[in-house]
Structures are given as C-alpha cells and as structure tokens.
C-alpha atoms as a PDB file:
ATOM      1  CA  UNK A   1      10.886  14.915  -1.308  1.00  0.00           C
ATOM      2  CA  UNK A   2      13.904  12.779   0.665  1.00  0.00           C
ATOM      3  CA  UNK A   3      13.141   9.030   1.365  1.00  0.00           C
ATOM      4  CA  UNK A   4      15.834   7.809   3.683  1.00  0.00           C
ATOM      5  CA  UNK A   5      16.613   4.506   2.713  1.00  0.00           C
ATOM      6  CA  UNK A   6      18.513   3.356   5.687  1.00  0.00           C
ATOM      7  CA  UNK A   7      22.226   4.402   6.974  1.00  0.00           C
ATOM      8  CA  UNK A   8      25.114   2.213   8.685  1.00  0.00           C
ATOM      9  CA  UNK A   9      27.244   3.266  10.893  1.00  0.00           C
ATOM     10  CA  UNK A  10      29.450   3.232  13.900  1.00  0.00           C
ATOM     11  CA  UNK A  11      31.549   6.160  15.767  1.00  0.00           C
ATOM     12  CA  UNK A  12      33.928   7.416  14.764  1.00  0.00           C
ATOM     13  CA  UNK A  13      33.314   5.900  11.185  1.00  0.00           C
ATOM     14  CA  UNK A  14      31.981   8.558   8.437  1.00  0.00           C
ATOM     15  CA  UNK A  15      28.339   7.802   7.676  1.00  0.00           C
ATOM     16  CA  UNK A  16      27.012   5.921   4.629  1.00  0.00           C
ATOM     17  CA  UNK A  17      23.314   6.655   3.839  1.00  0.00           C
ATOM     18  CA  UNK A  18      21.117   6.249   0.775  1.00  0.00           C
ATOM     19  CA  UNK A  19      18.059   8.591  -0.476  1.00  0.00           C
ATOM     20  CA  UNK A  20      15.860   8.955  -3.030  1.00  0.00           C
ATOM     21  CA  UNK A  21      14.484  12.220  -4.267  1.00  0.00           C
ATOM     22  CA  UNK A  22      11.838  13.651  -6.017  1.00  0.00           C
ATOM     23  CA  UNK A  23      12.363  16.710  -8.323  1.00  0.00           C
ATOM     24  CA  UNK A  24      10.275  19.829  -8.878  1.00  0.00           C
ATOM     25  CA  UNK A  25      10.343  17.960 -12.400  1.00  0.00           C
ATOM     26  CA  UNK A  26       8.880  14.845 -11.499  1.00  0.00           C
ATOM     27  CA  UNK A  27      12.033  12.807 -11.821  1.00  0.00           C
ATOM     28  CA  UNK A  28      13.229  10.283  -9.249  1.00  0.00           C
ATOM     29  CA  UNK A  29      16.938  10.413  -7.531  1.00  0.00           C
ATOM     30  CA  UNK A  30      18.876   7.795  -5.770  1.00  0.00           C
ATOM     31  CA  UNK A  31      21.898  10.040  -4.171  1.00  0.00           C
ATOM     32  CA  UNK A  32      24.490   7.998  -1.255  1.00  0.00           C
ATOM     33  CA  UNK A  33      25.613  10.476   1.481  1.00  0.00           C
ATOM     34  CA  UNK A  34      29.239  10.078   2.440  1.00  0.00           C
ATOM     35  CA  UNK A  35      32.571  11.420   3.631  1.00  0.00           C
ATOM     36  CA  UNK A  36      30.533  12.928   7.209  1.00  0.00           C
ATOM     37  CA  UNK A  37      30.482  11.827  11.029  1.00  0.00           C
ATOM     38  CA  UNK A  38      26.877  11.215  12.141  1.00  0.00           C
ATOM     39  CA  UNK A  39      28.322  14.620  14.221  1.00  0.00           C
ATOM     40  CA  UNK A  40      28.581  16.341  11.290  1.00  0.00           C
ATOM     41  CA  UNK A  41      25.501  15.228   9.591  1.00  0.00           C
ATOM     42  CA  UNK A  42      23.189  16.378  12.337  1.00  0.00           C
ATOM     43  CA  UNK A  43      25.255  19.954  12.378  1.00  0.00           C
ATOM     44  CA  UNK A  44      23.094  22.181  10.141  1.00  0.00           C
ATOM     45  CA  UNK A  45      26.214  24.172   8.813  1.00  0.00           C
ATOM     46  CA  UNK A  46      27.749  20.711   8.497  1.00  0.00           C
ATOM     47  CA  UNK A  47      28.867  20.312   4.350  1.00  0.00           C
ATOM     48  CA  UNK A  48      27.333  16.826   2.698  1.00  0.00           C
ATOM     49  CA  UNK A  49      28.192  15.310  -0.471  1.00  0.00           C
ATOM     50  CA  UNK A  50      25.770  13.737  -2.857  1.00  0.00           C
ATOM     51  CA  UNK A  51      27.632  11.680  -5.109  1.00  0.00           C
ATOM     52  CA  UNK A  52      25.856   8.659  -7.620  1.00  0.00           C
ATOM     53  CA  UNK A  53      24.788   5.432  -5.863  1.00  0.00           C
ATOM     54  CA  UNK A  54      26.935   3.260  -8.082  1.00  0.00           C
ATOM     55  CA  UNK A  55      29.000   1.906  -5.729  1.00  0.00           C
ATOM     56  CA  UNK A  56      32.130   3.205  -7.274  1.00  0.00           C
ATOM     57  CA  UNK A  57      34.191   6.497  -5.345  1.00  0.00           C
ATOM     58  CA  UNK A  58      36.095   8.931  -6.479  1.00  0.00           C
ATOM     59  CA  UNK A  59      33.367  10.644  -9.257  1.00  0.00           C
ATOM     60  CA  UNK A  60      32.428  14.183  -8.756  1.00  0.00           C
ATOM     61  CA  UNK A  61      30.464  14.926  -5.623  1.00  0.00           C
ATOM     62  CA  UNK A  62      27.014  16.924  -6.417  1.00  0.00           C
ATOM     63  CA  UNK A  63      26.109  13.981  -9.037  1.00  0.00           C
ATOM     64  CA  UNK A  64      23.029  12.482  -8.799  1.00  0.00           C
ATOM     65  CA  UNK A  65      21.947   9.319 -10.596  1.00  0.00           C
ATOM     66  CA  UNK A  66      18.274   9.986 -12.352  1.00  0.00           C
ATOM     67  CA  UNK A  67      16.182   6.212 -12.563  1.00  0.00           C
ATOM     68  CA  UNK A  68      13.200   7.055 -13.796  1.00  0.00           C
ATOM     69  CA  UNK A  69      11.121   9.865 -14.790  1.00  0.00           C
ATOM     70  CA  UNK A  70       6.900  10.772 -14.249  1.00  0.00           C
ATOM     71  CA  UNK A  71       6.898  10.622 -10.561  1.00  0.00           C
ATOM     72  CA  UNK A  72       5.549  14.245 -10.682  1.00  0.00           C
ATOM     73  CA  UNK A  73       1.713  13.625 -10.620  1.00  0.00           C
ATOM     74  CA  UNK A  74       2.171  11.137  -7.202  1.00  0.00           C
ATOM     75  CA  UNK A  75       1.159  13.437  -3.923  1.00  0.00           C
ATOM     76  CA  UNK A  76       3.595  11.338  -1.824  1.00  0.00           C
ATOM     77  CA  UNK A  77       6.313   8.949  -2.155  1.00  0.00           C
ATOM     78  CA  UNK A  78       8.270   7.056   0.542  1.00  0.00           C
ATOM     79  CA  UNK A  79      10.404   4.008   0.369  1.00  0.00           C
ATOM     80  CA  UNK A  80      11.185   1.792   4.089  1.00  0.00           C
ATOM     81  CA  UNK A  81      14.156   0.244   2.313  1.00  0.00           C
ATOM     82  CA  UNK A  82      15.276  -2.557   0.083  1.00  0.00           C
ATOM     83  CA  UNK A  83      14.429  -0.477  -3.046  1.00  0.00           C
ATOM     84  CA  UNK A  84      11.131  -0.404  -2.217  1.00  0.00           C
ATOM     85  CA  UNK A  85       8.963   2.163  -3.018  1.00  0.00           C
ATOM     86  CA  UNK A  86       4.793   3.128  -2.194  1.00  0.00           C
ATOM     87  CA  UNK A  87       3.568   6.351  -4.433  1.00  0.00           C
ATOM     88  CA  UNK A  88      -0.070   7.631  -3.613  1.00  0.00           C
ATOM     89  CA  UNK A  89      -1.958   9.033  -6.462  1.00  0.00           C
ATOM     90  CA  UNK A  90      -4.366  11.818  -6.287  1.00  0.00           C
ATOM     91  CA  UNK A  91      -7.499   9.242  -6.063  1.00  0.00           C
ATOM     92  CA  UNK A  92      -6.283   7.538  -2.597  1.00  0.00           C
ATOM     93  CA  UNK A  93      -4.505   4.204  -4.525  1.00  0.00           C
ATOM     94  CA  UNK A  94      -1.329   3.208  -2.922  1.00  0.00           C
ATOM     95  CA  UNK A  95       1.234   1.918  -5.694  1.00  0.00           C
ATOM     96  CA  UNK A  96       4.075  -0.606  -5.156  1.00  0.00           C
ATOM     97  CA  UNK A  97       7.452  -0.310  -6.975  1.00  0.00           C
ATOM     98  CA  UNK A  98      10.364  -2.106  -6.353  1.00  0.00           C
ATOM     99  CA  UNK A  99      13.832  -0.919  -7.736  1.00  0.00           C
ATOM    100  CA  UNK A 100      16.412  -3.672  -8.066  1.00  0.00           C
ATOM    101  CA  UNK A 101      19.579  -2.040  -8.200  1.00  0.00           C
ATOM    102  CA  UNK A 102      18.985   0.018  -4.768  1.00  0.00           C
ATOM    103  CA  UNK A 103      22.783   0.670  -4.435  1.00  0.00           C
ATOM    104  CA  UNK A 104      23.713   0.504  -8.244  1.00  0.00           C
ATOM    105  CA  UNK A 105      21.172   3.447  -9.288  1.00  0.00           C
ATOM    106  CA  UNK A 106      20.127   1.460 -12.533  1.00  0.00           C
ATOM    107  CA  UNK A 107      16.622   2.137 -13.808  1.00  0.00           C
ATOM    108  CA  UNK A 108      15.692  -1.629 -13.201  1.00  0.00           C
ATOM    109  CA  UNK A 109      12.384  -2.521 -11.709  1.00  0.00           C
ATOM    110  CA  UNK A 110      10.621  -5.624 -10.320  1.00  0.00           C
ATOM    111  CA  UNK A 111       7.991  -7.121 -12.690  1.00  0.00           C
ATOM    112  CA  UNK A 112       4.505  -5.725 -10.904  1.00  0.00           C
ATOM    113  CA  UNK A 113       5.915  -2.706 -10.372  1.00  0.00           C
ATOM    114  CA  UNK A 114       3.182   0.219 -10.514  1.00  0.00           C
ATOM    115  CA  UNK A 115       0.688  -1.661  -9.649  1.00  0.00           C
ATOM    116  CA  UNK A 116      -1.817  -0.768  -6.917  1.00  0.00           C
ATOM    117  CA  UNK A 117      -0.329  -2.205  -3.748  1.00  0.00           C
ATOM    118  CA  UNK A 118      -3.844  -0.983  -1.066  1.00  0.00           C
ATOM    119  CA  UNK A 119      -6.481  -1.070  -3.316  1.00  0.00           C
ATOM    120  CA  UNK A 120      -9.493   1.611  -1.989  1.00  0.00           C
ATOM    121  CA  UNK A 121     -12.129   0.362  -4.058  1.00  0.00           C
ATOM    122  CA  UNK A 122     -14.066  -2.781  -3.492  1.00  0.00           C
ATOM    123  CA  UNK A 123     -13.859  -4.194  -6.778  1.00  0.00           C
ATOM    124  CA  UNK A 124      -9.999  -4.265  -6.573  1.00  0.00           C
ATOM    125  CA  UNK A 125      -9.427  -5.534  -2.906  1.00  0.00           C
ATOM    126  CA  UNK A 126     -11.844  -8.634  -4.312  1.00  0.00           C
ATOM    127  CA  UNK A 127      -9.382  -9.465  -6.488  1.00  0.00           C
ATOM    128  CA  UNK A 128      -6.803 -12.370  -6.755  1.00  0.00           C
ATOM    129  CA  UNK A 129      -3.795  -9.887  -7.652  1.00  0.00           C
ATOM    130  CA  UNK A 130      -4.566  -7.520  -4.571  1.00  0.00           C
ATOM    131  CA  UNK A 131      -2.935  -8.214  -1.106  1.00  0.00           C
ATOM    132  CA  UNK A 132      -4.804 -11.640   1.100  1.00  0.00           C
ATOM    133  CA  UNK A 133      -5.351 -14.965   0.315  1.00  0.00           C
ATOM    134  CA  UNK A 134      -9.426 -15.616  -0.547  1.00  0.00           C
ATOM    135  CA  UNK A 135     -10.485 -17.691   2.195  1.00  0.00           C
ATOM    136  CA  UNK A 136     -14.322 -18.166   0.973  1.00  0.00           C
ATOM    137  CA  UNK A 137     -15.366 -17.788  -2.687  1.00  0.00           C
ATOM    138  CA  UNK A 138     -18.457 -17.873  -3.816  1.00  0.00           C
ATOM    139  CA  UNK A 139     -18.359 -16.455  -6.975  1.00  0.00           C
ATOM    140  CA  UNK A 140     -21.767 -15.086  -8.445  1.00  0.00           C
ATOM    141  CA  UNK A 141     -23.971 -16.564  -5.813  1.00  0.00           C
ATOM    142  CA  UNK A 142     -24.180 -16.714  -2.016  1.00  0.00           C
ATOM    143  CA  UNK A 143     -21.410 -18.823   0.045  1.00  0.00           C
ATOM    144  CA  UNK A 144     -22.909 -21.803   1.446  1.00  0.00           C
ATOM    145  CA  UNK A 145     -20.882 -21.645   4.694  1.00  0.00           C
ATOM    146  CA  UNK A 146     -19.370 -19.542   7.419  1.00  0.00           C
ATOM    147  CA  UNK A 147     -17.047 -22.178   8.751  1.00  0.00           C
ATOM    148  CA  UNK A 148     -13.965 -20.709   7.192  1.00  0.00           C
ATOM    149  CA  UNK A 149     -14.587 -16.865   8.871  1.00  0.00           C
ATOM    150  CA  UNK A 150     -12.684 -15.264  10.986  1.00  0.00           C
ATOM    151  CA  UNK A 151     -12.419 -11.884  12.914  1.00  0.00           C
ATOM    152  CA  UNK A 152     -10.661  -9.535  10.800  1.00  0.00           C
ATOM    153  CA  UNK A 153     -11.743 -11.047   7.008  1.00  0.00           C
ATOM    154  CA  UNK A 154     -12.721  -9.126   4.862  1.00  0.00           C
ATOM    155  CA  UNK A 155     -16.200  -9.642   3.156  1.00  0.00           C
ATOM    156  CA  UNK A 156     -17.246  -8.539  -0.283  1.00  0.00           C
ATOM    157  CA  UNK A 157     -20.705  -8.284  -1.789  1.00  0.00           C
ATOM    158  CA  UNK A 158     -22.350  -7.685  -4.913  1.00  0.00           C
ATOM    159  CA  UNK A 159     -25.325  -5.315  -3.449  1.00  0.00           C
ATOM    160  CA  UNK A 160     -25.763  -3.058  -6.736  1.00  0.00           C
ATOM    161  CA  UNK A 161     -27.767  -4.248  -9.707  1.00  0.00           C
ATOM    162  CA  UNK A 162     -26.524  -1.331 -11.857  1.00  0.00           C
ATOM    163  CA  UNK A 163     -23.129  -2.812 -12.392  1.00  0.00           C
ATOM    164  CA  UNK A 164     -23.854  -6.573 -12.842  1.00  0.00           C
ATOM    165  CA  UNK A 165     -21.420  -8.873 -11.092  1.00  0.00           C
ATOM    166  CA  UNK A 166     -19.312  -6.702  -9.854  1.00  0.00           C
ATOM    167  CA  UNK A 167     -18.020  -6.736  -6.459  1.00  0.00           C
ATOM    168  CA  UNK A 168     -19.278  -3.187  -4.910  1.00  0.00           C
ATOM    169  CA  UNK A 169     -19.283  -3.405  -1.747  1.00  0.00           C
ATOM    170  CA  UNK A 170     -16.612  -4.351   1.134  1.00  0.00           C
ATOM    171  CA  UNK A 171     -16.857  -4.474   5.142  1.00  0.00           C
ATOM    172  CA  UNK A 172     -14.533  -6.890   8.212  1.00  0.00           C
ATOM    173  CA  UNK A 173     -16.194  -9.811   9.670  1.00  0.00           C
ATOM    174  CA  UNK A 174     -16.494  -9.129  13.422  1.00  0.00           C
ATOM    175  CA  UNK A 175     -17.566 -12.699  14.162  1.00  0.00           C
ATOM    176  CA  UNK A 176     -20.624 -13.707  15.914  1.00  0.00           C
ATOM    177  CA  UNK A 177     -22.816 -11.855  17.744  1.00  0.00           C
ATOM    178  CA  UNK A 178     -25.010 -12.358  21.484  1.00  0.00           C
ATOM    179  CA  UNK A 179     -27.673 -13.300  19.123  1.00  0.00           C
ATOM    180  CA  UNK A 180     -25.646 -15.608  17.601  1.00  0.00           C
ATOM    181  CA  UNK A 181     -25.499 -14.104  13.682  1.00  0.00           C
ATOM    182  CA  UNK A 182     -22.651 -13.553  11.893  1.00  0.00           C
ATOM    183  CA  UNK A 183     -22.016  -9.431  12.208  1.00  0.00           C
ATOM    184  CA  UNK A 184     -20.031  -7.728   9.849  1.00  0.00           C
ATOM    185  CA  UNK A 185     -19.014  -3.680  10.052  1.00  0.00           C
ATOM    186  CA  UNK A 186     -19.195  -1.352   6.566  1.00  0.00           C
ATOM    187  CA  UNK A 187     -20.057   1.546   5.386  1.00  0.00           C
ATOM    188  CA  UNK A 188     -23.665   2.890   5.154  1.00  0.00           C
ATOM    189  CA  UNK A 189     -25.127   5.655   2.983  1.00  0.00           C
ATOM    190  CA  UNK A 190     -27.433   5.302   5.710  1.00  0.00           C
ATOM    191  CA  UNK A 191     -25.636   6.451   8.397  1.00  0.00           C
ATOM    192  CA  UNK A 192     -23.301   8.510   6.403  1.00  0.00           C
ATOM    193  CA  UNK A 193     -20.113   6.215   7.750  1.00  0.00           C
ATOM    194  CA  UNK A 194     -19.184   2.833   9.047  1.00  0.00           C
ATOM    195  CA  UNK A 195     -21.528   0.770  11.112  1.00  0.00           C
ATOM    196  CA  UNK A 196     -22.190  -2.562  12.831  1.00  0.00           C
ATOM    197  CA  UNK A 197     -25.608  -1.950  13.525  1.00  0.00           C
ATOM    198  CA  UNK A 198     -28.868  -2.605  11.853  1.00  0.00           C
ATOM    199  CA  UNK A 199     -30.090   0.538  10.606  1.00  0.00           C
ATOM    200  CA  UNK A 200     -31.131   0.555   6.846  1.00  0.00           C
ATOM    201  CA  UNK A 201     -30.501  -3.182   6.910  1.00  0.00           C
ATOM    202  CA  UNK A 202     -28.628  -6.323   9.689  1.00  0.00           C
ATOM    203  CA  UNK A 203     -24.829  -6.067   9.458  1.00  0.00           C
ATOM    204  CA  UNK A 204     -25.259  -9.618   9.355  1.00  0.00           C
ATOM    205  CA  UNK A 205     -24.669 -12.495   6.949  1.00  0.00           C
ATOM    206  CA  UNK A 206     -27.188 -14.516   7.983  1.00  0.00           C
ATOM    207  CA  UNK A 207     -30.431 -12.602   8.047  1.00  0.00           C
ATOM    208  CA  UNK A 208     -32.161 -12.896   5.073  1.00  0.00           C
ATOM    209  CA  UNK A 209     -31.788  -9.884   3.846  1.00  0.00           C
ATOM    210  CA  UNK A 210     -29.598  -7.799   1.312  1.00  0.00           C
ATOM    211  CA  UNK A 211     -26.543  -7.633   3.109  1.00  0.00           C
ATOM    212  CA  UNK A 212     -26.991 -11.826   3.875  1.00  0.00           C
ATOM    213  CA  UNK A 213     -27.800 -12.526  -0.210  1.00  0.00           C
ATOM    214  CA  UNK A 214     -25.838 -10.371  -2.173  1.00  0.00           C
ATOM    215  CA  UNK A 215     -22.834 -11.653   0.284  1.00  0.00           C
ATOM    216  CA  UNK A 216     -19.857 -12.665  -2.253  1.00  0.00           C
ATOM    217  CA  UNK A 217     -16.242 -13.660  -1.178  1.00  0.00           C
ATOM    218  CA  UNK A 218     -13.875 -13.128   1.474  1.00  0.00           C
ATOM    219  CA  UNK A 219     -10.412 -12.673   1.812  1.00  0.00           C
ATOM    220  CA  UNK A 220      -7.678 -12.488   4.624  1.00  0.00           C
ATOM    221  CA  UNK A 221      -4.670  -9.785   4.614  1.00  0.00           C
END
C-alpha cells in the first residue's frame, strides 16, 4: 500500500520522491525513487529504482529500509508528508504516528505516537488528550452558562446511568434557535440517525429535560 510522501522536481532534472509501503507481512517501508525524468516515471514500461532512504547514493538499488513492523492488522494507512502517518483500525479509530527520520529511514518515532488521533467514541473525544481545546467544563454536573458556545462545538453529555460518569454521549452546537433555545444536533436511537429535532426528547440545552441536565462539557476542534 504506497503513501507518496511528496516529490521535487524540475525539467529536465531526474525526480526525487519518497514512499512508504506496507507489506503483505505487515511491515512498514520507506523506499526514495531516483535516477528517472518525471517522463519516465509516468511511462508504464519506464524502469524505477528503489534504493534505502538514507540519504547516502551509490548502495544497491532494489533495497528497501524496513522501520517498523505490526502494521498488518491497520485496514488503511496514508501519510500527507513530514513523516507523518494516520493508520485506521478495524473499529473506525484513526491513529497518529509521526516518524522522525522521514529521509534517514531510522525506526524513530515522536513520543504520542499510536495514539488515537479522531477519536469515534464519545468518551474519548471528551477528553483532554484528544484533538480541541475544552471551552466549557462542567465536570459531573450541569454547566451553569452558555456564554462561551459557539456554532460548531462540540457538546458532551452524561445521559446513561449504567456507566456512571462517563461521558456517553456527543452532538455540535448549532446555536440558537427562532425560539430562542440553545439547539444542538446528535444522534437518536429514536430516529435511527442524527437529528436536530425534538422527537424522543428537545435537541436543546435549555429545556429541562434529559438532553438539558445530563449536558456535560464542550470542546472546540
């Protein structure tokens, strides 16, 4: 599975690029692609050499520098550049790695590495490690204001007695309504999906109700 890391070049100059590869094994590449016009590269019968991202020339071309192994149970990997890299796992969490020797191929990575960079569940997007800055906190009981909200937050809740404390719930502040609450938008079992609207409770934080007590924290990405 190629990840084009970036390429630089200008015509007639041979083109430098960098990639990182997955194999069948699980193990994860970083190859440089050199010695070929940008002509040549695009030419399907055109021959490429993979040689070792260590910066040095001259070693055998085919080589491949290996920096790190276990990638194998991630369903996709791709890296936008500066050795970084997301890897989604089979349960929809998006993990962040960072390699710090992008053009030396040196199994070296940034501290927080692995970690889940877009949480999916609730629980995790709450907390102070995940991506945002928490903008209202109220921790185990109700915010006192709204003064701090803005379009786009998002809003957690602790709906679900079963679990204690626990943040279980998440929806995005869509700021106040023609009837002058404060409307939010999240999924409900009761309309099988996300909603703003009021069935099986307001999609507002000022009503009274569950949604308006059980009301939590919010953040901003």
């Amino acid at each position: 599975m190629p990840m084009r890391e970036g390429t630089s070049q200008s015509t007639p100059r041979k083109l430098e690029a960098m990639f990182r590869a997955r194999t069948a094994g699980g193990a994860l590449l970083v190859c440089l692609l050199s010695g070929v016009t940008p002509q040549q590269a695009l030419a399907t019968a055109a021959p490429v050499t993979l040689a070792p991202a260590t910066g040095e020339r001259g070693r055998a071309p085919g080589e491949r520098t290996i920096i790190s192994r276990g990638w194998g149970d991630y369903v996709a990997i791709a890296s936008p550049g500066s050795g970084i890299i997301y890897a989604l796992d089979s349960s929809g969490d998006l993990h962040w790695f960072r390699h710090l020797s992008p053009t030396a191929g040196k199994p070296a990575w940034a501290r927080g590495s692995g970690k889940v960079a877009l949480p999916r569940r609730a629980v995790h997007m709450a907390a102070e490690d995940s991506p945002g800055v928490t903008v209202i906190d109220g921790g185990v009981a109700r915010p006192r204001s709204f003064a701090a909200l803005q379009v786009g937050d998002l809003l957690f809740w602790d709906g679900s007695a079963d679990d204690g404390p626990a943040i279980d719930h998440v929806g995005i502040y869509l700021g106040i309504d023609s009837t002058g609450r404060h409307r939010f938008i999240s999924s409900r079992r009761s309309v099988d999906g996300p909603t703003l609207g009021d069935q099986g409770g307001p999609s507002t934080l000022d009503s009274g109700t569950l949604y308006d007590k059980s009301w939590r924290k919010a953040k901003r990405i």
